[in-house]
Protein backbone atom coordinates (compact mmCIF):
# COMPACT_ATOMS: atom_id res chain seq x y z
CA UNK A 1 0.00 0.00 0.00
CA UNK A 2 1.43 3.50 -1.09
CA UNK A 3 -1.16 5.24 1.22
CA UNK A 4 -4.04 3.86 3.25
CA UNK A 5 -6.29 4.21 0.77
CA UNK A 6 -4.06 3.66 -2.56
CA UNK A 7 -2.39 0.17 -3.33
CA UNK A 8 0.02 0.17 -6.44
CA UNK A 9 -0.13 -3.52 -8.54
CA UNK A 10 2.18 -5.16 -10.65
CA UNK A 11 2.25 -8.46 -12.61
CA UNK A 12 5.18 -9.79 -14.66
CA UNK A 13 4.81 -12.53 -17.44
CA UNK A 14 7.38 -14.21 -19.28
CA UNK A 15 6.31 -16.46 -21.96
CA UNK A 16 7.93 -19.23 -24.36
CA UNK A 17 5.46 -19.84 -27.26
CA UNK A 18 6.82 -23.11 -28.95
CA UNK A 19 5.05 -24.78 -32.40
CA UNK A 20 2.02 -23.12 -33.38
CA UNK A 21 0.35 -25.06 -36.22
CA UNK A 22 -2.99 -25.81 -37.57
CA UNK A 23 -3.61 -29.87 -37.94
CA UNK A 24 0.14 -30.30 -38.95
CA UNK A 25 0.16 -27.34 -41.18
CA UNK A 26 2.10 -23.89 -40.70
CA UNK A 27 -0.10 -20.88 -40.88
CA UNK A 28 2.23 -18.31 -41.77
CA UNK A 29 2.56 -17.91 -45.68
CA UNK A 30 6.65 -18.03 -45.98
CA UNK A 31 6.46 -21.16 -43.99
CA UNK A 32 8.32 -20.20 -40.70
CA UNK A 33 6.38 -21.04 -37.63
CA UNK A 34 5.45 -18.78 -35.02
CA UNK A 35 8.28 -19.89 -31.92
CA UNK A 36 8.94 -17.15 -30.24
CA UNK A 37 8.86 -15.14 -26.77
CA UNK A 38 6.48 -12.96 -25.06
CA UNK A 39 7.37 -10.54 -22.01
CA UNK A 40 4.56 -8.78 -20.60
CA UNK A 41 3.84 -6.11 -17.91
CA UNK A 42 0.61 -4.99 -16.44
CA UNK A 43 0.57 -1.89 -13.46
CA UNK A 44 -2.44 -0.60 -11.93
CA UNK A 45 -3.83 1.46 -9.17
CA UNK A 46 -6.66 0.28 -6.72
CA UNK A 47 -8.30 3.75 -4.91
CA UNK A 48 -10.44 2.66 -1.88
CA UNK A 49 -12.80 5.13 -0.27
């Protein structure tokens, strides 16, 4: 809590995304797949009254 009525939030991801096809097929056109990695970061403020 930053005050007693205001509480700071925070969430971290860090994701692997590994083999993304479609029954056996590869959706992208040039035929690479779609591996790759994802970090993501959500903040927020809750007010209470």
């Amino acid at each position: 809590p930053l005050t007693k009525s205001l509480n700071l939030v925070a969430e971290y991801t860090d994701n692997t995304i590994e083999d993304s096809t479609a029954f056996g097929r590869t959706l992208t056109v040039d035929g690479s797949n779609f591996d790759g990695d994802a970090k993501t970061i959500a903040l927020g403020a809750i007010l209470f009254f």
